[in-house]
Structure formats: C-alpha cells, structure tokens
PDB file of N, CA and C in Angstrom:
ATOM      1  N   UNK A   1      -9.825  -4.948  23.188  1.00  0.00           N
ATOM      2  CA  UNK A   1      -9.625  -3.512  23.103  1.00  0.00           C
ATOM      3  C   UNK A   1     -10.963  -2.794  23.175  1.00  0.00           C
ATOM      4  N   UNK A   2     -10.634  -1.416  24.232  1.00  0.00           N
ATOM      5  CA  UNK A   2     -12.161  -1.022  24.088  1.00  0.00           C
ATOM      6  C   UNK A   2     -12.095   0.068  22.700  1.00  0.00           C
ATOM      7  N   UNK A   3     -13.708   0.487  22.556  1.00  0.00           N
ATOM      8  CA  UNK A   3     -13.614   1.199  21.161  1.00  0.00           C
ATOM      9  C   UNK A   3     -13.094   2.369  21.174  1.00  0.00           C
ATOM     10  N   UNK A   4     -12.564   2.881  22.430  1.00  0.00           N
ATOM     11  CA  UNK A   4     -11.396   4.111  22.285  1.00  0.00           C
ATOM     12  C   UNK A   4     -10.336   4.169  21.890  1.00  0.00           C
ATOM     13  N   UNK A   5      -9.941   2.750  22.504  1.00  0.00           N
ATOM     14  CA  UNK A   5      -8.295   2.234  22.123  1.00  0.00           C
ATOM     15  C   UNK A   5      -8.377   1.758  20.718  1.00  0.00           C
ATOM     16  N   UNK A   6      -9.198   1.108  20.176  1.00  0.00           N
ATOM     17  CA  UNK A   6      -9.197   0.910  18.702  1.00  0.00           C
ATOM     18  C   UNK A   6      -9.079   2.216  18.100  1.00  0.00           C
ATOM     19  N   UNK A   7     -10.216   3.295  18.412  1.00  0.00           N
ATOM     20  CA  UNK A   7      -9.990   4.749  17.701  1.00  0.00           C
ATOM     21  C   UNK A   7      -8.567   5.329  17.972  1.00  0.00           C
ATOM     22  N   UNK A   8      -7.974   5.379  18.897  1.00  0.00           N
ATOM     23  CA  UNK A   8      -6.270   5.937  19.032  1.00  0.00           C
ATOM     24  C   UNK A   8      -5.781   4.718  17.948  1.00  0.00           C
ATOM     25  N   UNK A   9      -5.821   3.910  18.170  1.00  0.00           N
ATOM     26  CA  UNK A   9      -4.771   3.024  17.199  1.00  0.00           C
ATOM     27  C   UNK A   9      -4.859   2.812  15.497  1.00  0.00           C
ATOM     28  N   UNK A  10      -6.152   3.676  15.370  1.00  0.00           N
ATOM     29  CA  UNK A  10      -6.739   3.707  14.196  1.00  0.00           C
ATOM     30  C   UNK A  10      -6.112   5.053  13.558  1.00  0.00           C
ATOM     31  N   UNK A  11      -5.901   6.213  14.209  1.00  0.00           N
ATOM     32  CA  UNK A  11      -5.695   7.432  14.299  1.00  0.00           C
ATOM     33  C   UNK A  11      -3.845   6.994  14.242  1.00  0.00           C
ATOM     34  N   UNK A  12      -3.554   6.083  15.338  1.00  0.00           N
ATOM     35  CA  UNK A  12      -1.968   6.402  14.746  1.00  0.00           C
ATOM     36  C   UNK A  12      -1.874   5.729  13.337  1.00  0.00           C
ATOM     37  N   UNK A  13      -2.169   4.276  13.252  1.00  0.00           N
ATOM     38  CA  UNK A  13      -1.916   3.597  11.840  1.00  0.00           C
ATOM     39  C   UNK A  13      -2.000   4.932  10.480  1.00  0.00           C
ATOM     40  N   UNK A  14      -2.956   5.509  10.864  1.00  0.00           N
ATOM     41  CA  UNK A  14      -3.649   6.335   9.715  1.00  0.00           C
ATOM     42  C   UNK A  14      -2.277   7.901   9.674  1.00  0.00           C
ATOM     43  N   UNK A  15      -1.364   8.063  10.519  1.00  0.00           N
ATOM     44  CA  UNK A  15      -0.731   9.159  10.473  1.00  0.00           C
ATOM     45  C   UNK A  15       0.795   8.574  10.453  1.00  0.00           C
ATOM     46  N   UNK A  16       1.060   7.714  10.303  1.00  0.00           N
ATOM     47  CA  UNK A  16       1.898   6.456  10.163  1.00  0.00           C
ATOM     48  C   UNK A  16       2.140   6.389   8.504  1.00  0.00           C
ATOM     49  N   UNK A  17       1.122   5.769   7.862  1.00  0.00           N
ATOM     50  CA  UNK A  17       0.612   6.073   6.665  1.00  0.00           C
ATOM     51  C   UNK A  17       0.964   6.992   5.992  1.00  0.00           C
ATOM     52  N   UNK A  18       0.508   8.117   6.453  1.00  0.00           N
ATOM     53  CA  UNK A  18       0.041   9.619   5.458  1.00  0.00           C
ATOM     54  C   UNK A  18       1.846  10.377   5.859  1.00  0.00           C
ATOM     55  N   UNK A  19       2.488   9.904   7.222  1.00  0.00           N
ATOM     56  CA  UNK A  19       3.801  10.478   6.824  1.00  0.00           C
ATOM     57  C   UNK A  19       4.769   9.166   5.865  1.00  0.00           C
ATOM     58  N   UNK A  20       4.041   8.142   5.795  1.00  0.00           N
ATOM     59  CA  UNK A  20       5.340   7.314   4.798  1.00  0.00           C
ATOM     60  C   UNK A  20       4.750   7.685   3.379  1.00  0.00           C
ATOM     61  N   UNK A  21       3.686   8.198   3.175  1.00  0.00           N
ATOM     62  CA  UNK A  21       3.171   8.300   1.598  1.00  0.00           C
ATOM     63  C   UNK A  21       3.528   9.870   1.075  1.00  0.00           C
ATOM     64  N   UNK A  22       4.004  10.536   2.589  1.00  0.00           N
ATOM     65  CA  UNK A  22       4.551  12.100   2.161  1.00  0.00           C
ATOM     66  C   UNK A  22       5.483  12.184   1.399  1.00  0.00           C
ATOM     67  N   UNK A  23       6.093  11.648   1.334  1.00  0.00           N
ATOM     68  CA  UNK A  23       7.397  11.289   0.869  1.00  0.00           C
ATOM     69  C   UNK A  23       7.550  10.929  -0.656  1.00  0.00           C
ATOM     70  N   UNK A  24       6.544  10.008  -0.523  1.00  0.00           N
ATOM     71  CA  UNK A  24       6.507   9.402  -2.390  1.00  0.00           C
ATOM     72  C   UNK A  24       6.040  10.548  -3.525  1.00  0.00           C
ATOM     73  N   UNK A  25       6.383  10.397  -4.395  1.00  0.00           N
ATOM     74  CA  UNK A  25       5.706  10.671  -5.018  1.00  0.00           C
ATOM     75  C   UNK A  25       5.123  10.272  -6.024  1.00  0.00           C
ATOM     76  N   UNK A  26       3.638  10.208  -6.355  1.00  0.00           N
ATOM     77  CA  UNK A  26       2.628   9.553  -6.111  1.00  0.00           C
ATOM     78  C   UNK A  26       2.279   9.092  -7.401  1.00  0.00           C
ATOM     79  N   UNK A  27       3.784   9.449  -8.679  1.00  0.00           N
ATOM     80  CA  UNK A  27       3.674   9.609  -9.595  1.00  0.00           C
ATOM     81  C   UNK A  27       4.522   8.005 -10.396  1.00  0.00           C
ATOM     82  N   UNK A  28       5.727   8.238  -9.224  1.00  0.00           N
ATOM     83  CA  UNK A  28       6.749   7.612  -9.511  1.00  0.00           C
ATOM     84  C   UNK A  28       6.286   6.223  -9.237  1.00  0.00           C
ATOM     85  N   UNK A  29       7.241   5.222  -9.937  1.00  0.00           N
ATOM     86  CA  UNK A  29       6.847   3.842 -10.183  1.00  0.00           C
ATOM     87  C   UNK A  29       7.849   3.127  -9.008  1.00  0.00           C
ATOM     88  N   UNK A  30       6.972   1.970  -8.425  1.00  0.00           N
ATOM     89  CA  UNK A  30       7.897   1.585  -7.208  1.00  0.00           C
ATOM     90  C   UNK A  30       8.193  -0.072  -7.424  1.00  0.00           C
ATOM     91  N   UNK A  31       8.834  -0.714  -6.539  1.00  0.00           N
ATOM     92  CA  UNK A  31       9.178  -2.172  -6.753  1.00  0.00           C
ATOM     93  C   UNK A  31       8.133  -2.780  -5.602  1.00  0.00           C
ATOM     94  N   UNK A  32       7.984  -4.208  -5.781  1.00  0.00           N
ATOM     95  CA  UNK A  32       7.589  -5.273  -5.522  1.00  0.00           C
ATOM     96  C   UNK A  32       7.386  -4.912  -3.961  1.00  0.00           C
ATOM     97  N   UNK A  33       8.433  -4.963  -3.511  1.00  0.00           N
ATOM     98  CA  UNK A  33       9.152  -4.426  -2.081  1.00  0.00           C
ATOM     99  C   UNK A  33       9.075  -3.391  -1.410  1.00  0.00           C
ATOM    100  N   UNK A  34       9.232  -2.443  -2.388  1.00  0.00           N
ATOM    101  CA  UNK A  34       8.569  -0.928  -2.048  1.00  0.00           C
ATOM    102  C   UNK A  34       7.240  -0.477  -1.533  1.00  0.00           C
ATOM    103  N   UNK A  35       6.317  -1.459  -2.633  1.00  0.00           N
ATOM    104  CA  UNK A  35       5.095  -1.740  -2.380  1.00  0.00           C
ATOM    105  C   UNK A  35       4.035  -1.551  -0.902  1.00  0.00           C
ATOM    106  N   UNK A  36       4.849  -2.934  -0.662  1.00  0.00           N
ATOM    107  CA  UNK A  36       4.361  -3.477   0.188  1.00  0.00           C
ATOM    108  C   UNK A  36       4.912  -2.833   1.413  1.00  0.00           C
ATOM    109  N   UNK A  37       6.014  -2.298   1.697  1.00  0.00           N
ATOM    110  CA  UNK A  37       6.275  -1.172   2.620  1.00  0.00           C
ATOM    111  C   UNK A  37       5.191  -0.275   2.855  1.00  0.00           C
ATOM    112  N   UNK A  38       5.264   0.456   1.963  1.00  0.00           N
ATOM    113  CA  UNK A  38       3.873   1.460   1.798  1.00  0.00           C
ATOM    114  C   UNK A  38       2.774   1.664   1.957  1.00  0.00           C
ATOM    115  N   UNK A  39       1.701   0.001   2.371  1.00  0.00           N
ATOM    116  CA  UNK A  39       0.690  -0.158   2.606  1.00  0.00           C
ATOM    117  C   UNK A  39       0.879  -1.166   3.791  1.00  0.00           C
ATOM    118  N   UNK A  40       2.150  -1.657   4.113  1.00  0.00           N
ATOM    119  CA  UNK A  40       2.393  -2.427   5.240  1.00  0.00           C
ATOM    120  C   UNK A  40       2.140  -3.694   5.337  1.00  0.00           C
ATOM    121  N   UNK A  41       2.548  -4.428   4.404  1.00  0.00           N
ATOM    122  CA  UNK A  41       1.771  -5.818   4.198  1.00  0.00           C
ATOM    123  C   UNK A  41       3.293  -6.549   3.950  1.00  0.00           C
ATOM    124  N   UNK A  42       3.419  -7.560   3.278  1.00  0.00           N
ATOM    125  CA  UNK A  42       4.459  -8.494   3.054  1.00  0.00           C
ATOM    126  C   UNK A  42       4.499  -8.698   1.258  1.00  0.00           C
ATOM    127  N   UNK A  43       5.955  -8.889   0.718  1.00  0.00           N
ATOM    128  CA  UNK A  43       5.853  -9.256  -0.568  1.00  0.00           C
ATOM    129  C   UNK A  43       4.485  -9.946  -1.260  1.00  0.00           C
ATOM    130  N   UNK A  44       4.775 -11.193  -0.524  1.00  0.00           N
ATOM    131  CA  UNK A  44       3.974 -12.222  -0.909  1.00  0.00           C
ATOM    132  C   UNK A  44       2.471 -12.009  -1.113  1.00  0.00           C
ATOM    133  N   UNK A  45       1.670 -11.062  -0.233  1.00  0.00           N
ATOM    134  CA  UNK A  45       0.720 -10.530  -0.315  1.00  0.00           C
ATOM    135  C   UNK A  45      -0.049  -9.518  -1.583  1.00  0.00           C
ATOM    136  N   UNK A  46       1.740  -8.982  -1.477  1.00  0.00           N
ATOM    137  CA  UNK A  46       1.519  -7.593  -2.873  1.00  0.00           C
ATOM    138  C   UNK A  46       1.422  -8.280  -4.033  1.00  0.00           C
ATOM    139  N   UNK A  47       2.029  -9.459  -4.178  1.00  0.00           N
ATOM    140  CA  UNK A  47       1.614 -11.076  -5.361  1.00  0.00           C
ATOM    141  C   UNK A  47       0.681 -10.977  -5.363  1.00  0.00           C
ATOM    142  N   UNK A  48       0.026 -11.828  -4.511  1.00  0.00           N
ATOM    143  CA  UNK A  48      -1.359 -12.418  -4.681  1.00  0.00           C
ATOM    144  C   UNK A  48      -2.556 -11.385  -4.857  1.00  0.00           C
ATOM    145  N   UNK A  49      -2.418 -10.303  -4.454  1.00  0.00           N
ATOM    146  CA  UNK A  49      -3.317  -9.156  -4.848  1.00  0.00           C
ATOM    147  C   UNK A  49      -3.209  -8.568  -5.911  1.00  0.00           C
ATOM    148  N   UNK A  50      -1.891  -8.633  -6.703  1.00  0.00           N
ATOM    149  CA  UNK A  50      -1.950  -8.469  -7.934  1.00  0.00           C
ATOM    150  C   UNK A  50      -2.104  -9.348  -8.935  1.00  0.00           C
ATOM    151  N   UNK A  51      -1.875 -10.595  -9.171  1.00  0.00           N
ATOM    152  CA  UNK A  51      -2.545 -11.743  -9.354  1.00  0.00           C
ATOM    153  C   UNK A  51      -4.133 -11.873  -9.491  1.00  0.00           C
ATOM    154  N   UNK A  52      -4.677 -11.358  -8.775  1.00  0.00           N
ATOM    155  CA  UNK A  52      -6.138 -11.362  -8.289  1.00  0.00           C
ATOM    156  C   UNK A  52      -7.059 -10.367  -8.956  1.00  0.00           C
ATOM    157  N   UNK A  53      -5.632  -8.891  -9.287  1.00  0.00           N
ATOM    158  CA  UNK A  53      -6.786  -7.739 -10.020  1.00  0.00           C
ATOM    159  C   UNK A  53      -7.384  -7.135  -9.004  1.00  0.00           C
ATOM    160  N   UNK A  54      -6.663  -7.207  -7.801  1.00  0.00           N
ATOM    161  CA  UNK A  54      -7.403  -6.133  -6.638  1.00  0.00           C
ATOM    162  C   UNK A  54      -6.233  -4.852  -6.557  1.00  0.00           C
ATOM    163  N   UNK A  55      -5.156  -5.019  -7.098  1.00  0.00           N
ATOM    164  CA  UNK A  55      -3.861  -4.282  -7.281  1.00  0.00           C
ATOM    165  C   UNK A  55      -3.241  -4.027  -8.586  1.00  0.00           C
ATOM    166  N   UNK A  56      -3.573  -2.951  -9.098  1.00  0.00           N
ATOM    167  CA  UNK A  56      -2.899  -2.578 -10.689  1.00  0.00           C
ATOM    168  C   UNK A  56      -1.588  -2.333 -10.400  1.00  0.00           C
ATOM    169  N   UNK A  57      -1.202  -2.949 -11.593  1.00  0.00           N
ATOM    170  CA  UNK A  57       0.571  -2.700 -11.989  1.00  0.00           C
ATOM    171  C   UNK A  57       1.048  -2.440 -13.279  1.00  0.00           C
ATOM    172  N   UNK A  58       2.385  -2.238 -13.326  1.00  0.00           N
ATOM    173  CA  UNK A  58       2.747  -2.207 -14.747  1.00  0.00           C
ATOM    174  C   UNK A  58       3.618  -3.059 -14.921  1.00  0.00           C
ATOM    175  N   UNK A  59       3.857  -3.886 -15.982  1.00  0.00           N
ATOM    176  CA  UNK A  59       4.706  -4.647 -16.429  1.00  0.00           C
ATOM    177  C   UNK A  59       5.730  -4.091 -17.325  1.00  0.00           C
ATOM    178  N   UNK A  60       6.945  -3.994 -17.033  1.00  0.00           N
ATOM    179  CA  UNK A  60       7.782  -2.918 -17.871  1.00  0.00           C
ATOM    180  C   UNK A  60       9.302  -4.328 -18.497  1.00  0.00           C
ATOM    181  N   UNK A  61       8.905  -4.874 -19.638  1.00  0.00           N
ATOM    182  CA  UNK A  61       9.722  -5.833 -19.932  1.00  0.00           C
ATOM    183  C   UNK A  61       9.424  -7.146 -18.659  1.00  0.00           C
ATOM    184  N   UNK A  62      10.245  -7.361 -18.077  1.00  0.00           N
ATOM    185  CA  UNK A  62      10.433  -8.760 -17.006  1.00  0.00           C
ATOM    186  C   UNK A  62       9.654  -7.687 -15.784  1.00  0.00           C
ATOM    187  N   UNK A  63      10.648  -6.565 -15.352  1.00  0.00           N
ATOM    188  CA  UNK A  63       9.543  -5.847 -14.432  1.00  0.00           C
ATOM    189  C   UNK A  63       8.319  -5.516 -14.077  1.00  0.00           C
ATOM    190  N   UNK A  64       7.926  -5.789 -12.728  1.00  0.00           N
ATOM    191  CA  UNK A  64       6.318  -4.685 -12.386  1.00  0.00           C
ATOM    192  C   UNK A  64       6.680  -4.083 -11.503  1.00  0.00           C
ATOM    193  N   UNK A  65       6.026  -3.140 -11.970  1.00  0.00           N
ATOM    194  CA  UNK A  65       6.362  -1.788 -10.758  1.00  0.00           C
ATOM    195  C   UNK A  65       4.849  -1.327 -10.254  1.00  0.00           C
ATOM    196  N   UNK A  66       4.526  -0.345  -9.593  1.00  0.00           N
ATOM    197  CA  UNK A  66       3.203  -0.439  -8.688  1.00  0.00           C
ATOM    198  C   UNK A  66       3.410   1.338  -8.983  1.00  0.00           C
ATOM    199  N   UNK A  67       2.413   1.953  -8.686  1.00  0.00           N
ATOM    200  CA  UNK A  67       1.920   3.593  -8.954  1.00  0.00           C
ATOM    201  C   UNK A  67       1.887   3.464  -7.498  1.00  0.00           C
ATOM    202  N   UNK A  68       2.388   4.303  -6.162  1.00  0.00           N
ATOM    203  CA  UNK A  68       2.023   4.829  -5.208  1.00  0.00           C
ATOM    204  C   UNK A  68       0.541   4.965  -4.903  1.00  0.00           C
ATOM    205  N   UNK A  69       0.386   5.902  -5.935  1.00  0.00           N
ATOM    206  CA  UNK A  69      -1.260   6.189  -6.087  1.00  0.00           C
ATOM    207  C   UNK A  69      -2.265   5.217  -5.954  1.00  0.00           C
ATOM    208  N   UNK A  70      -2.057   4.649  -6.693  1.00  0.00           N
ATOM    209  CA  UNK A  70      -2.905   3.629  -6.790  1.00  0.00           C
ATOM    210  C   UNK A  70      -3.411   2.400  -5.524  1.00  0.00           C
ATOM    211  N   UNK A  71      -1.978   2.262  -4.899  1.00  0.00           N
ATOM    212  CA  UNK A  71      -2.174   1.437  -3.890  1.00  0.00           C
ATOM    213  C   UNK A  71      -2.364   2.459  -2.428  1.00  0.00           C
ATOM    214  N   UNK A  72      -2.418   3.679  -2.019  1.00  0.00           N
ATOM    215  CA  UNK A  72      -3.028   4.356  -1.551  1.00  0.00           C
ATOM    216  C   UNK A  72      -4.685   4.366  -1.343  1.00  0.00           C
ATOM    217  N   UNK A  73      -5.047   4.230  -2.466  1.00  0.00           N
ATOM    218  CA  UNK A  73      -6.340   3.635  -2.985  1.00  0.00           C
ATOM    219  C   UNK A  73      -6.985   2.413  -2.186  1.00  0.00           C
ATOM    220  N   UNK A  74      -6.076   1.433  -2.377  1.00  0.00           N
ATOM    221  CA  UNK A  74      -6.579  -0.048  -1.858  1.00  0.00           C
ATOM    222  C   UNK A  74      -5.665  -0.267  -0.295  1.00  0.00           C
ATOM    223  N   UNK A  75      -5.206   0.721   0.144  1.00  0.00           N
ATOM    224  CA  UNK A  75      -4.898   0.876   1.804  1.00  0.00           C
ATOM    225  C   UNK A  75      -6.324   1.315   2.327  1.00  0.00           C
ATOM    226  N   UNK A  76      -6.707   2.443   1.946  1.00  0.00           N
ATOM    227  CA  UNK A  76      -7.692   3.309   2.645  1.00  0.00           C
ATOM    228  C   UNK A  76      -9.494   2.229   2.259  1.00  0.00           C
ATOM    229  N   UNK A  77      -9.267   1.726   1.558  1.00  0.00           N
ATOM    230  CA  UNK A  77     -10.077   0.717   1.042  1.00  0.00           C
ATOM    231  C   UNK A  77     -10.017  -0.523   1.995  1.00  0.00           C
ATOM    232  N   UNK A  78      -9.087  -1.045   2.688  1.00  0.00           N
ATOM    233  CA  UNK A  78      -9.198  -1.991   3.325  1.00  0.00           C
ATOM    234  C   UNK A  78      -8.375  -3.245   2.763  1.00  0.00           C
ATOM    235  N   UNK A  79      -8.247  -3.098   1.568  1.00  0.00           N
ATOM    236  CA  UNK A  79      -8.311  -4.620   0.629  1.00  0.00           C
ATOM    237  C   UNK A  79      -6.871  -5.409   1.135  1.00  0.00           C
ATOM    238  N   UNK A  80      -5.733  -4.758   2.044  1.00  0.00           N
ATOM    239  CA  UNK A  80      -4.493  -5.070   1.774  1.00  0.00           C
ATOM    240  C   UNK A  80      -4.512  -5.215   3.314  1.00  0.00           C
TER     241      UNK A  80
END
C-alpha cells in the first residue's frame, strides 16, 4: 500500500470508530462481547488484555463489564 492509501484507510477505520462509539454511552458498562465490538478485536483478545492490565474492568459478582471510555482510550492508543 502506498502512504496515501494507508492515510484513506486510516481516515475510514478512524470514522468507523467514532460513528460506533456515537452511540455508546461512555458511561454505561458493557459485556465481554460488546467490548470487543467496539474496538474491533475478538473476545479472546479482550481476555488477554485484561488479564495483562492493559484493559481496566469491573468485576461485578461473577461478571466483568468494560467502561466504553476507557477502552476508547486503548483503541486510539494502539494497544488492541
């Protein structure tokens, strides 16, 4: 890819993004699954990054749920 076509494809990913995170709100607590929708990755991934302490969560009884916010954070960061 030349570095134009990376910049368009960088530009859509990034507006791709910002309309699936319009939606959330940024407050509300999401699932496992939800997650990983949101930053575009796979369950298994949203594990091991939380596991790792590169991804905060909450543990609510048996549940974890994930802050929108937060993983907004570690999209634009790269880490996921």
């Amino acid at each position: 890819m030349t570095p134009i076509e990376l910049e368009r494809l960088a530009d859509a990913v990034a507006e791709k993004v910002a309309a699936r995170l319009a939606t959330v709100d940024p407050d509300a607590l999401v699932d496992v699954h939800r997650a990983a929708e949101l930053i575009g990755c796979s369950v298994p991934t949203i594990e091991r990054l939380t596991r790792s302490g590169v991804i905060a969560s909450l543990k609510i009884g048996r549940l974890r749920r994930y802050r929108p916010s937060d993983l907004l954070g570690k999209s634009k960061g790269g880490a996921a």
